[in-house]
C-alpha atoms as a PDB file:
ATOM      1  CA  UNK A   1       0.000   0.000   0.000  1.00  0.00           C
ATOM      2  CA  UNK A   2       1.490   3.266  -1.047  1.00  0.00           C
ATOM      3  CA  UNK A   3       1.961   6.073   1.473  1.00  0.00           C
ATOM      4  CA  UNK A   4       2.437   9.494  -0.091  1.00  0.00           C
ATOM      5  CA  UNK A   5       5.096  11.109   2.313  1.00  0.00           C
ATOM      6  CA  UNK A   6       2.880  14.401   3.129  1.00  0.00           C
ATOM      7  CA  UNK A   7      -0.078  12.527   3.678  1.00  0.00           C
ATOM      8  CA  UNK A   8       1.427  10.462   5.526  1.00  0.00           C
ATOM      9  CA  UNK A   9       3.227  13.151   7.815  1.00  0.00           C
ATOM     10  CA  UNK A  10      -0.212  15.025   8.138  1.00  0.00           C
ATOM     11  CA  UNK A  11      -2.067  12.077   9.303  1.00  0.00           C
ATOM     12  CA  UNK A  12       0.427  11.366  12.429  1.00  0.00           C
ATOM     13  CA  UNK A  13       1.058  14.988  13.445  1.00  0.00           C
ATOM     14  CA  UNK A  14      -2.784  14.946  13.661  1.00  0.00           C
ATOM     15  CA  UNK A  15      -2.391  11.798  15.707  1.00  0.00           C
ATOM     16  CA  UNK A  16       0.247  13.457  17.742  1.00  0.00           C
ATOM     17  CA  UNK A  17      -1.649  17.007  18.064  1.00  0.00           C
ATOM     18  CA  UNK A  18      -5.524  15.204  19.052  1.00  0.00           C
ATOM     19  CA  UNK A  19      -5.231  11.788  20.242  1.00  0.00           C
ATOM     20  CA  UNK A  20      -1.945  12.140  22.557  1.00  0.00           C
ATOM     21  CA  UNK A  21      -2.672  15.995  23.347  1.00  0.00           C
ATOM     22  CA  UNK A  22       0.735  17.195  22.978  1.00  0.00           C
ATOM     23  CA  UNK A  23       1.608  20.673  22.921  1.00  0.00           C
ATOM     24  CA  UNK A  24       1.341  23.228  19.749  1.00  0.00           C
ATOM     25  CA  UNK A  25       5.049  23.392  20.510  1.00  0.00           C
ATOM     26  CA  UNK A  26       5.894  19.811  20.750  1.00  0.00           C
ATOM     27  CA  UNK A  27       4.233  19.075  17.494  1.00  0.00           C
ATOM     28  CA  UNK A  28       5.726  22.209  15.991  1.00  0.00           C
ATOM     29  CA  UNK A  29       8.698  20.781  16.714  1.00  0.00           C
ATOM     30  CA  UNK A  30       8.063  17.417  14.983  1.00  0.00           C
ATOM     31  CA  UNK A  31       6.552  18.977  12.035  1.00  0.00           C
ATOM     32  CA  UNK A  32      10.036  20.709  11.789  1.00  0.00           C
ATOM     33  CA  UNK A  33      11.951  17.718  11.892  1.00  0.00           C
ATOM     34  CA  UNK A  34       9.274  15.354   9.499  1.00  0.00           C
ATOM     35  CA  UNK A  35       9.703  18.471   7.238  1.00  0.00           C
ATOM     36  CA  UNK A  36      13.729  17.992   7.227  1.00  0.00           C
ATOM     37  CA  UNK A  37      12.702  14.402   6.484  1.00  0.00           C
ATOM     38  CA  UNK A  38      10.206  15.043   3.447  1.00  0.00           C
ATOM     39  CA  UNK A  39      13.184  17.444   2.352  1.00  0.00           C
ATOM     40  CA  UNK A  40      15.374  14.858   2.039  1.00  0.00           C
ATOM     41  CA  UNK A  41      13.026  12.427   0.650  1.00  0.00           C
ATOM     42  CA  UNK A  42      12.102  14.601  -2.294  1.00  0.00           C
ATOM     43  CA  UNK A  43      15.399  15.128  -3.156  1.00  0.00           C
ATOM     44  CA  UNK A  44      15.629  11.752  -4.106  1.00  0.00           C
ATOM     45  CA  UNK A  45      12.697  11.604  -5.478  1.00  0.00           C
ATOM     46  CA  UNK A  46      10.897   9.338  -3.168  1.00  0.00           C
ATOM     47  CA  UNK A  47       7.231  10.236  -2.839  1.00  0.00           C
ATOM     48  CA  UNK A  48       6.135   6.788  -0.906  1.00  0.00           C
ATOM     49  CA  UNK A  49       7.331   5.958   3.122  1.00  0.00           C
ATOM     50  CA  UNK A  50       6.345   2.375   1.923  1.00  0.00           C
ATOM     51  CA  UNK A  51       9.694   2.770  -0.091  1.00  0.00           C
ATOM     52  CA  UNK A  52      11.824   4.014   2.703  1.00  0.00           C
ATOM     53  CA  UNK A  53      14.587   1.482   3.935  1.00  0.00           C
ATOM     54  CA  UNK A  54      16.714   0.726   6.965  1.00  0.00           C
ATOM     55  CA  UNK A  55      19.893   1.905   4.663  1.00  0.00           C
ATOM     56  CA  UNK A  56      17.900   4.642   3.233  1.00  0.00           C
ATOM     57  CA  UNK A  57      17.250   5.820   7.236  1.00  0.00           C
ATOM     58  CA  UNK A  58      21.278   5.704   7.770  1.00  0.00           C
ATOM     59  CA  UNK A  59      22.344   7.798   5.212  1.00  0.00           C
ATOM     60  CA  UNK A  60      19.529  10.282   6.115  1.00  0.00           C
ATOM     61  CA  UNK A  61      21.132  10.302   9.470  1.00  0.00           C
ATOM     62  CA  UNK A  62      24.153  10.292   8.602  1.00  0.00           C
ATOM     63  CA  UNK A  63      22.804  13.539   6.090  1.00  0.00           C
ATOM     64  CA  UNK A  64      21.446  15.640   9.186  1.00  0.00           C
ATOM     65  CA  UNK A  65      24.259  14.813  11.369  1.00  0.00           C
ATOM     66  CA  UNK A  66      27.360  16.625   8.453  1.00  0.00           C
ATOM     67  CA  UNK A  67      25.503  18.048   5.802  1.00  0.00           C
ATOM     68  CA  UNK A  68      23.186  20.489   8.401  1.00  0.00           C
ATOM     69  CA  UNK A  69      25.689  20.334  10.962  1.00  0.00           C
ATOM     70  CA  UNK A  70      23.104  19.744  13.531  1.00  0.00           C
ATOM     71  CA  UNK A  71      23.977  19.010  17.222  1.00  0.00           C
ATOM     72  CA  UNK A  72      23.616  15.619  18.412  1.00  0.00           C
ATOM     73  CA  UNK A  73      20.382  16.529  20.324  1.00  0.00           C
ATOM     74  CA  UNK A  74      18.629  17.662  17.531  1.00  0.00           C
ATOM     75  CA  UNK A  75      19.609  14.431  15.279  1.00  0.00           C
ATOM     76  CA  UNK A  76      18.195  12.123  18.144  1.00  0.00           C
ATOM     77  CA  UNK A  77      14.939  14.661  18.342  1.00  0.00           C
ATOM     78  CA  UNK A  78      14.969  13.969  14.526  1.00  0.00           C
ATOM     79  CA  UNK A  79      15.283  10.310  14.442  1.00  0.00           C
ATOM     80  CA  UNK A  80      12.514  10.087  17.383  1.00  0.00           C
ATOM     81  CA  UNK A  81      10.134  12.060  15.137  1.00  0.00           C
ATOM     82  CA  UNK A  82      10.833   9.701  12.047  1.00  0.00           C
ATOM     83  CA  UNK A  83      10.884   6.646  14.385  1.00  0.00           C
ATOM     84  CA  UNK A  84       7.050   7.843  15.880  1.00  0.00           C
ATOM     85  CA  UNK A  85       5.604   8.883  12.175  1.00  0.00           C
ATOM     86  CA  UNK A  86       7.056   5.106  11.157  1.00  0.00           C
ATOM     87  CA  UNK A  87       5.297   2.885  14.334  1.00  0.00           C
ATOM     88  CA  UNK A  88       2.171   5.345  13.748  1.00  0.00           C
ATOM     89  CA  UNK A  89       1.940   4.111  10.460  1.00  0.00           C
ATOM     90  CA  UNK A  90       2.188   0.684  10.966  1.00  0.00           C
ATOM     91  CA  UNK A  91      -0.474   0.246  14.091  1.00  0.00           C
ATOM     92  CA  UNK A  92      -2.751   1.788  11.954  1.00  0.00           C
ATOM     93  CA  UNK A  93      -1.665  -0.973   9.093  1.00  0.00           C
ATOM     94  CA  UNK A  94      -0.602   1.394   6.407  1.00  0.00           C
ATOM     95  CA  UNK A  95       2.891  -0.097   6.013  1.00  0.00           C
ATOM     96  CA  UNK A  96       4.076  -4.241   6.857  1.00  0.00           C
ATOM     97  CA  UNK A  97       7.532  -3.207   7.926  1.00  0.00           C
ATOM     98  CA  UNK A  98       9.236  -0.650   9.909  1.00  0.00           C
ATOM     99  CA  UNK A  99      12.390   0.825   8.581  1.00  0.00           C
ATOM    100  CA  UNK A 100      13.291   2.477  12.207  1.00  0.00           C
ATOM    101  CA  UNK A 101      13.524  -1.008  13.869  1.00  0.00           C
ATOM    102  CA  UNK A 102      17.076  -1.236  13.083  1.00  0.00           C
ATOM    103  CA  UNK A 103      18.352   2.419  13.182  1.00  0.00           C
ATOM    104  CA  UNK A 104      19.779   3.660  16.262  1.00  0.00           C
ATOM    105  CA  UNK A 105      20.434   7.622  16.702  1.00  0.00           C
ATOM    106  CA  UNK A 106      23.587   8.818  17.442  1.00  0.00           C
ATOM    107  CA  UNK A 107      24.911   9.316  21.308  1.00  0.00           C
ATOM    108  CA  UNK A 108      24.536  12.303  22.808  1.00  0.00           C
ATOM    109  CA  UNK A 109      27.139  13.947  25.523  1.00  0.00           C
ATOM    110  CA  UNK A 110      26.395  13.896  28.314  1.00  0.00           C
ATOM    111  CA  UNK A 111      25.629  17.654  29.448  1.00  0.00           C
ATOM    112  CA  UNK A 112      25.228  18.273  33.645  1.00  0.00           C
ATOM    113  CA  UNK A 113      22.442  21.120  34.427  1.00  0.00           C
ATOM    114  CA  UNK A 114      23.670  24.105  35.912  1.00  0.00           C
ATOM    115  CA  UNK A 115      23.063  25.033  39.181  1.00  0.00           C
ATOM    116  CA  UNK A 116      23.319  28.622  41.387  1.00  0.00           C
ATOM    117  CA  UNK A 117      24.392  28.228  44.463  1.00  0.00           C
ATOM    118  CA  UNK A 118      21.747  29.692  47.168  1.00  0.00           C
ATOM    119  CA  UNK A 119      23.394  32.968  47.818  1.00  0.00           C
ATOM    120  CA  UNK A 120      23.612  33.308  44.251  1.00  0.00           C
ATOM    121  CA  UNK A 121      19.738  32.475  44.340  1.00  0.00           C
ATOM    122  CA  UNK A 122      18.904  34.596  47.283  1.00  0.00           C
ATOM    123  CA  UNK A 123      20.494  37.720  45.287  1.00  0.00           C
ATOM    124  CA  UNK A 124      18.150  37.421  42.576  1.00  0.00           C
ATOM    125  CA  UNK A 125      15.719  37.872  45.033  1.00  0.00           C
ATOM    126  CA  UNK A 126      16.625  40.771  46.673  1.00  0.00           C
ATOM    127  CA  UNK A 127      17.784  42.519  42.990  1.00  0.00           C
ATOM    128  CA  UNK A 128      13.565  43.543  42.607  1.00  0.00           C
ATOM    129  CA  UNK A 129      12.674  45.923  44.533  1.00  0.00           C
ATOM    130  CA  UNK A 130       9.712  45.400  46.626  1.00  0.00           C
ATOM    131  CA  UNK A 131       8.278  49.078  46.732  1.00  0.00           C
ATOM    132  CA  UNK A 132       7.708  48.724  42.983  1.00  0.00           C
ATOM    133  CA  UNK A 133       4.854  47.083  41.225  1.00  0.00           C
ATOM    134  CA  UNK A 134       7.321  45.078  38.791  1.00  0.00           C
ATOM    135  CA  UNK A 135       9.876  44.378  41.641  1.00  0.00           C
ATOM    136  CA  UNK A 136       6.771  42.462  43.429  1.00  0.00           C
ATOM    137  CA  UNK A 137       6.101  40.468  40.169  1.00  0.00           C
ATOM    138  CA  UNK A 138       9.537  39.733  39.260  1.00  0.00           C
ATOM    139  CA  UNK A 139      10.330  38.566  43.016  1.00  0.00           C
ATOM    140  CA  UNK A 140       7.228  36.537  43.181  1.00  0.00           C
ATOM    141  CA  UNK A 141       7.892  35.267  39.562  1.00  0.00           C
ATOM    142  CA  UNK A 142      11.675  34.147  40.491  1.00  0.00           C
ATOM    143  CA  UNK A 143      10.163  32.892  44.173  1.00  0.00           C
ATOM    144  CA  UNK A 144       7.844  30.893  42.773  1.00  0.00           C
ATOM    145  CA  UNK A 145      10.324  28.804  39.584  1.00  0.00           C
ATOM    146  CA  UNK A 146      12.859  28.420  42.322  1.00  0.00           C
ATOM    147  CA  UNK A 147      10.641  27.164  45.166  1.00  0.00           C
ATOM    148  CA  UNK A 148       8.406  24.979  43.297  1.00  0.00           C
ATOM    149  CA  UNK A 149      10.700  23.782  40.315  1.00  0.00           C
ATOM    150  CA  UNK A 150       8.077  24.209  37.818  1.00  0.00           C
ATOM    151  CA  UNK A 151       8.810  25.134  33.718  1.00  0.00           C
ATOM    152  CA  UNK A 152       8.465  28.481  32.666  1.00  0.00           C
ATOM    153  CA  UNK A 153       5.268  27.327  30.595  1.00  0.00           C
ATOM    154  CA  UNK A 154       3.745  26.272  33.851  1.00  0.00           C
ATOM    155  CA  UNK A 155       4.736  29.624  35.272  1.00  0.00           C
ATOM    156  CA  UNK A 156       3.229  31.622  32.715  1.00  0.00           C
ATOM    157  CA  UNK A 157       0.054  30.059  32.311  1.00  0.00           C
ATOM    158  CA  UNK A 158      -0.912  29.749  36.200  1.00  0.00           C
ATOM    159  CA  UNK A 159      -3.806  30.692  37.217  1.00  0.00           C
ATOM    160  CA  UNK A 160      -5.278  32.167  40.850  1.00  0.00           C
ATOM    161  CA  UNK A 161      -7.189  29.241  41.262  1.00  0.00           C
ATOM    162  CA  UNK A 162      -4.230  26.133  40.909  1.00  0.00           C
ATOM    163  CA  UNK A 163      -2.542  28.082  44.391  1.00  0.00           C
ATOM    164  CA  UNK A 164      -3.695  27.006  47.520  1.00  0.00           C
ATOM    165  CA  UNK A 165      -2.055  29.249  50.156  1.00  0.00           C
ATOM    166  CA  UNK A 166      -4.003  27.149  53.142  1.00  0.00           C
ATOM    167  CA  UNK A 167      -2.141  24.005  51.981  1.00  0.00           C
ATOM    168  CA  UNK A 168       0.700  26.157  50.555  1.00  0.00           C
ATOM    169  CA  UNK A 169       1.100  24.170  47.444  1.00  0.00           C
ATOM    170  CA  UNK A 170      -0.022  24.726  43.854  1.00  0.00           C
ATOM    171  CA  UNK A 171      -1.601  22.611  41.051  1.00  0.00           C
ATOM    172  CA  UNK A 172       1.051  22.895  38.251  1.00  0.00           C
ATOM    173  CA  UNK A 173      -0.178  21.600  34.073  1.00  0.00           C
ATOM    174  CA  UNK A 174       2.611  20.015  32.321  1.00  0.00           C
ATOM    175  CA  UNK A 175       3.431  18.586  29.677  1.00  0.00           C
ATOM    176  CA  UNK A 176       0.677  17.000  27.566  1.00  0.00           C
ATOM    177  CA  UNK A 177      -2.262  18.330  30.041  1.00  0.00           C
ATOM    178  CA  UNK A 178      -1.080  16.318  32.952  1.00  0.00           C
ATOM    179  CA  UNK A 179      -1.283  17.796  36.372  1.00  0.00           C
ATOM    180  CA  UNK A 180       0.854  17.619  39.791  1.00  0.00           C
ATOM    181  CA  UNK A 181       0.415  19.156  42.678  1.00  0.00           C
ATOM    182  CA  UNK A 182       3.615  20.245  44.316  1.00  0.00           C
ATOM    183  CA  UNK A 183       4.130  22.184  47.574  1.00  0.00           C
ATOM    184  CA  UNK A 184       5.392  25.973  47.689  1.00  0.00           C
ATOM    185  CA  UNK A 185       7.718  27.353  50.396  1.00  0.00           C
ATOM    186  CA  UNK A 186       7.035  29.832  52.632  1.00  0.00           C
ATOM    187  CA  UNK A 187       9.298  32.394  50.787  1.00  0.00           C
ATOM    188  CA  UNK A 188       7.336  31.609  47.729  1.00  0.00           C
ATOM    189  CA  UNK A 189       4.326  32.105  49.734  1.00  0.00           C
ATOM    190  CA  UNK A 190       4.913  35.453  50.876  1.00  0.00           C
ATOM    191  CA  UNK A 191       6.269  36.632  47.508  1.00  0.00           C
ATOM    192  CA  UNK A 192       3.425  35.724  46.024  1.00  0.00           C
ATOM    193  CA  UNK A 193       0.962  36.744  48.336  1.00  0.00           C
ATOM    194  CA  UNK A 194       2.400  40.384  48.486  1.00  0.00           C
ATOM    195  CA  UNK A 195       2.083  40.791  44.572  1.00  0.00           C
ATOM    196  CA  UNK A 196      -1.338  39.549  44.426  1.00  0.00           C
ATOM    197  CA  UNK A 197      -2.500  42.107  47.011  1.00  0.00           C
ATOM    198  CA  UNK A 198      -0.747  45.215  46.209  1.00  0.00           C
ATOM    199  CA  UNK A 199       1.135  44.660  42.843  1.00  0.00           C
ATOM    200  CA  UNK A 200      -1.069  42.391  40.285  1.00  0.00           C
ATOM    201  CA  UNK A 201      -4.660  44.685  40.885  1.00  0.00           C
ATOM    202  CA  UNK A 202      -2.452  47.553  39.462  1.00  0.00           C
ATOM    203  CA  UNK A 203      -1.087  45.712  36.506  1.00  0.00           C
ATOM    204  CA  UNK A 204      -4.307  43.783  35.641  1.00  0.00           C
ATOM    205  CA  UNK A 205      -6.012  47.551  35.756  1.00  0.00           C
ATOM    206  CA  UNK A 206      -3.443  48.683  32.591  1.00  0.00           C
ATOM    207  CA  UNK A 207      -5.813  46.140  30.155  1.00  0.00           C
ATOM    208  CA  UNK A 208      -7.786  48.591  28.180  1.00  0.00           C
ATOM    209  CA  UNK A 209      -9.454  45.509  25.761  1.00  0.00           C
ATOM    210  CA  UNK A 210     -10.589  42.084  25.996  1.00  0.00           C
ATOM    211  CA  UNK A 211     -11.789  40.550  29.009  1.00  0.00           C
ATOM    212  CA  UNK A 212      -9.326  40.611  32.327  1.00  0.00           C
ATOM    213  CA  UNK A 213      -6.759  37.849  32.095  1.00  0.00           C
ATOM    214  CA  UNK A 214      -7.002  35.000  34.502  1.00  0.00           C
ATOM    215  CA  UNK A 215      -2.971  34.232  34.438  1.00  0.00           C
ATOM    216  CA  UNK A 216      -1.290  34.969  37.608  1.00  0.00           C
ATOM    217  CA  UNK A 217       1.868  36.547  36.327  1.00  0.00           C
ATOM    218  CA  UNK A 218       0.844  39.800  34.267  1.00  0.00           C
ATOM    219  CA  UNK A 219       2.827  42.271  31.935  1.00  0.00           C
ATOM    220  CA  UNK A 220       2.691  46.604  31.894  1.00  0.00           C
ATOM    221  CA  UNK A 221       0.049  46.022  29.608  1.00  0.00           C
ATOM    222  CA  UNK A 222      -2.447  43.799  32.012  1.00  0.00           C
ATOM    223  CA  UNK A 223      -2.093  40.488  29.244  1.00  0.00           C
ATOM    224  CA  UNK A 224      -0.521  37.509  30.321  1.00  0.00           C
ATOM    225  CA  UNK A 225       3.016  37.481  30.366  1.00  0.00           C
ATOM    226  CA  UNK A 226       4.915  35.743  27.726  1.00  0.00           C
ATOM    227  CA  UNK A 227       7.873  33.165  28.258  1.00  0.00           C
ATOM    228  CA  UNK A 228       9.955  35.797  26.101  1.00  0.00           C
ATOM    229  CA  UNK A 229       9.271  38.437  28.934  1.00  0.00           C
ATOM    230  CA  UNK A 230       9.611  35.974  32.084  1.00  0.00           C
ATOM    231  CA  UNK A 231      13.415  35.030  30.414  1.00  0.00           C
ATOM    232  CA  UNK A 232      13.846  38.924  30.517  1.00  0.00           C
ATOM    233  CA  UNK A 233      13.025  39.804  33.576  1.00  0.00           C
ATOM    234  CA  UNK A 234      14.987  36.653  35.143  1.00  0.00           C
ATOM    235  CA  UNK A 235      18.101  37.725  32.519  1.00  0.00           C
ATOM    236  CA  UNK A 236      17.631  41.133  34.018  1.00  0.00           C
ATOM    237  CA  UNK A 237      17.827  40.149  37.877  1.00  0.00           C
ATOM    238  CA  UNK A 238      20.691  38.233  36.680  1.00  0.00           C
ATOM    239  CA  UNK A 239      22.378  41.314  35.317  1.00  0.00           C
ATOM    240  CA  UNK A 240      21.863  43.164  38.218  1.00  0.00           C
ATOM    241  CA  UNK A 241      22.821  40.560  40.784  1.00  0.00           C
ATOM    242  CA  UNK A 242      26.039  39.899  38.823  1.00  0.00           C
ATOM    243  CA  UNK A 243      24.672  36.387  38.456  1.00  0.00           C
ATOM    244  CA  UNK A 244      25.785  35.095  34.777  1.00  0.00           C
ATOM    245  CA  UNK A 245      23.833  32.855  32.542  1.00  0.00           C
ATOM    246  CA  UNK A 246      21.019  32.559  34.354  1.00  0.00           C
ATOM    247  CA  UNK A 247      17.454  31.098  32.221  1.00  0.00           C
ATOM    248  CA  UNK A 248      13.904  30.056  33.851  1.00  0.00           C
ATOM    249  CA  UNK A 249      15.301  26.486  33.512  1.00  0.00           C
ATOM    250  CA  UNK A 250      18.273  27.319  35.580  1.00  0.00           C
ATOM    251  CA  UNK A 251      15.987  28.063  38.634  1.00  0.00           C
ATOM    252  CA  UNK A 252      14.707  24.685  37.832  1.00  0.00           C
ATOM    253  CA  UNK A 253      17.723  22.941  37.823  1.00  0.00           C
ATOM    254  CA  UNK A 254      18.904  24.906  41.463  1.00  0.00           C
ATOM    255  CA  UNK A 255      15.520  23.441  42.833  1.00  0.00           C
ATOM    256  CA  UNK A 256      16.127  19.877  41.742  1.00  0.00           C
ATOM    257  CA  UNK A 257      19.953  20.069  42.678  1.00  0.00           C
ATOM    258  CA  UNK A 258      19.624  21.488  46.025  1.00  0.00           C
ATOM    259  CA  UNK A 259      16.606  19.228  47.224  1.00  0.00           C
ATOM    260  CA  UNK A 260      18.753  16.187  46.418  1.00  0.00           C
ATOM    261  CA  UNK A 261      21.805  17.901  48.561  1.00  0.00           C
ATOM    262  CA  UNK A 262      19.868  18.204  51.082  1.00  0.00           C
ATOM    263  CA  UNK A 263      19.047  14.695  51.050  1.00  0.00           C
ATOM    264  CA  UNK A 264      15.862  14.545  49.171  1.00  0.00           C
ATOM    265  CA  UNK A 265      15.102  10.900  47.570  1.00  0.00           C
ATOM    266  CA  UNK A 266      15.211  10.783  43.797  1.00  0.00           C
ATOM    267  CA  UNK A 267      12.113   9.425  43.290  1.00  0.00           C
ATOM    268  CA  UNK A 268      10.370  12.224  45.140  1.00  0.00           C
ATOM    269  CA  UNK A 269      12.059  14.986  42.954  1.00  0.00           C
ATOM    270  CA  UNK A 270      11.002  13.464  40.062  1.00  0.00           C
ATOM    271  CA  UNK A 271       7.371  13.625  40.991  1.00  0.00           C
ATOM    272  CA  UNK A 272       8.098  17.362  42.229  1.00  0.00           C
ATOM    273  CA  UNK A 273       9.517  18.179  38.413  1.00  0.00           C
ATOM    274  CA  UNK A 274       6.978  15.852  36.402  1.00  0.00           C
ATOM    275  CA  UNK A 275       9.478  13.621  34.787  1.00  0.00           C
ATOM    276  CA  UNK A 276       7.528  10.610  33.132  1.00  0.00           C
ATOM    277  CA  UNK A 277      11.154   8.654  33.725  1.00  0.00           C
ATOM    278  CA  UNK A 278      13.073   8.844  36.860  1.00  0.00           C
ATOM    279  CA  UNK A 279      16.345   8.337  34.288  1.00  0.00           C
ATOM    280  CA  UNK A 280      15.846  12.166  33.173  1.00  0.00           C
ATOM    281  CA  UNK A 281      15.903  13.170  37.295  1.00  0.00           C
ATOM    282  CA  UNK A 282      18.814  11.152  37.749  1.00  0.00           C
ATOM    283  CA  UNK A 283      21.300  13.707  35.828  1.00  0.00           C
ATOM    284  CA  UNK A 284      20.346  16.065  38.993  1.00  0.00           C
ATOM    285  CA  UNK A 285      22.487  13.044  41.174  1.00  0.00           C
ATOM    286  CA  UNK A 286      25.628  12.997  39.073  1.00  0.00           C
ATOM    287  CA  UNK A 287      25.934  17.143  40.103  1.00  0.00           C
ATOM    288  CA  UNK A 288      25.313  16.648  43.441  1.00  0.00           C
ATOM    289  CA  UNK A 289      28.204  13.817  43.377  1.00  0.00           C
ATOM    290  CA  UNK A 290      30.597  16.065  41.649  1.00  0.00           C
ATOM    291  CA  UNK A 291      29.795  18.957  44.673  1.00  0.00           C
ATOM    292  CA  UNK A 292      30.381  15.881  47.022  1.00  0.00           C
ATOM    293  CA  UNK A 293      33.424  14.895  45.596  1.00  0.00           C
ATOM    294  CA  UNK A 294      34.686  18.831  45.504  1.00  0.00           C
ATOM    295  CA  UNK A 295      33.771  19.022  48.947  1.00  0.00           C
ATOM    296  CA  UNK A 296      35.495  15.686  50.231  1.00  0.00           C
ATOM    297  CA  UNK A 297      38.609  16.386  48.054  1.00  0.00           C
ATOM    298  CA  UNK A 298      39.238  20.032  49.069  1.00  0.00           C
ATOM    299  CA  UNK A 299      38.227  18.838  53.342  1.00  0.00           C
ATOM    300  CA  UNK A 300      39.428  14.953  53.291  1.00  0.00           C
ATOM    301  CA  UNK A 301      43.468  15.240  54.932  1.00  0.00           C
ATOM    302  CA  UNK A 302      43.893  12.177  52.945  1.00  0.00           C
ATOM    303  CA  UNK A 303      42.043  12.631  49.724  1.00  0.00           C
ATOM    304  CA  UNK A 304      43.599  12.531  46.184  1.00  0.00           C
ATOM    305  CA  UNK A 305      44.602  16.127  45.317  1.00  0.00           C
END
């Protein structure tokens, strides 16, 4: 049975986009990669994924990986995206083989998260100035990714009703719709609490059309704000504190890193981040092992120097 290669594409990011619920970013993201794919295909003239073969699969890989010069990452991403459209395509009987069976993407090095340190994280803090209306978002804002370890997507599309200031915790949607409920700190609390009363009323007044917004975290404009401006207004506390490369996901990373140094089970941090595998958390152990071993080499009289 034939397959023509943009039908077939079409079909699975539907799939991917209705059935599974993934994000308009996730399946942007495979539509980027299939498109590399179809790219490729047409080139040599192949207009049917019934004609694609395992050797045809290697030298496309091998094509991505020197021709575009793309990073290791973004070949595996690739691969994955090819491997899903392939096993879509056979459960729903459209092709008797799978090509992808016998194609393995390339390794990728291993890269540790970063991590501030807690004064580094504290001075963040203190960097937005709580007399201002922005200062009291942008504390709150930094509060909150730090003391809940939640994305930046999650941050921006909270609502007042997910936080729960009785139980201090908040319900946090992830990836895919699903939902965790994590606990908040006190510090995270407080920041919070402070911009809602006397900071967010202010910014939510600026909105001159469209109904109020129901997001927690607000721009100078009353809308919603963006990830773009949350990366800003971390990148500019970071400026300011003399803090350097500092992202949304780096307050992430500080959460994870510092729960497990201060003796927090792995299993329980990956329920706290929403990994579906505890094998992504486990990265988070290999930099608290390489403070440990700093620590022991640099205070151990007999340690290897």
């Amino acid at each position: 049975m034939a397959v023509p290669v943009g039908q077939g594409i079409d079909s699975y990011l539907q799939h991917v986009a209705v059935e599974k619920g993934l994000s308009r970013n996730t399946v942007s993201a495979y539509r980027r990669d299939l498109d590399r794919f179809a790219d490729w295909l047409r080139e040599r003239e192949i207009d049917d994924l019934a004609q694609v073969s395992a050797a045809g699969l290697g030298d496309f890989i091998t094509h991505v990986s020197r021709d575009e010069h793309l990073a290791a990452s973004s070949v595996r991403r690739t691969v994955s995206s090819v491997r899903g459209l392939f096993k879509y395509l056979g459960g729903e009987g459209l092709l008797v083989a799978d090509p992808t069976e016998d194609v393995a993407a390339p390794a990728v090095p291993l890269r540790l998260p970063k991590a501030l340190s807690v004064d580094a994280t504290e001075a963040l803090v203190e960097v937005c100035d709580p007399s201002t209306v922005p200062g009291l978002r942008d504390r709150a804002l930094i509060e909150f990714l730090y003391g809940c370890g939640a994305r930046i997507s999650e941050a921006v599309s909270l609502t007042e009703d997910a936080l729960d200031f009785e139980d201090r915790s908040v319900l946090l949607r992830g990836k895919g719709g699903k939902q965790r409920r994590v606990p908040l700190g006190s510090f995270a609390v407080t920041a919070l609490e402070a911009y809602l009363v006397r900071a967010r009323p202010a910014l939510a007044g600026a909105r001159k059309t469209g109904s109020p917004a129901r997001e927690v975290f607000l721009n100078a404009r009353g809308g919603p704000l963006s990830r773009q401006s949350a990366w800003a207004i971390i990148a500019a506390a970071a400026e300011r504190a003399g803090v350097p490369d500092v992202s949304p996901h780096t307050l992430r990373h500080s959460f994870a890193t510092h729960l497990l140094e201060g003796g927090a089970d792995v299993r329980v941090v990956q329920e706290l981040l929403g990994h579906a595998s505890v094998t992504t958390t486990q990265i988070y152990t290999m930099v608290t092992i390489d403070r440990l071993r700093e620590v022991y080499v640099e205070s151990h009289p007999r340690a290897l120097r």
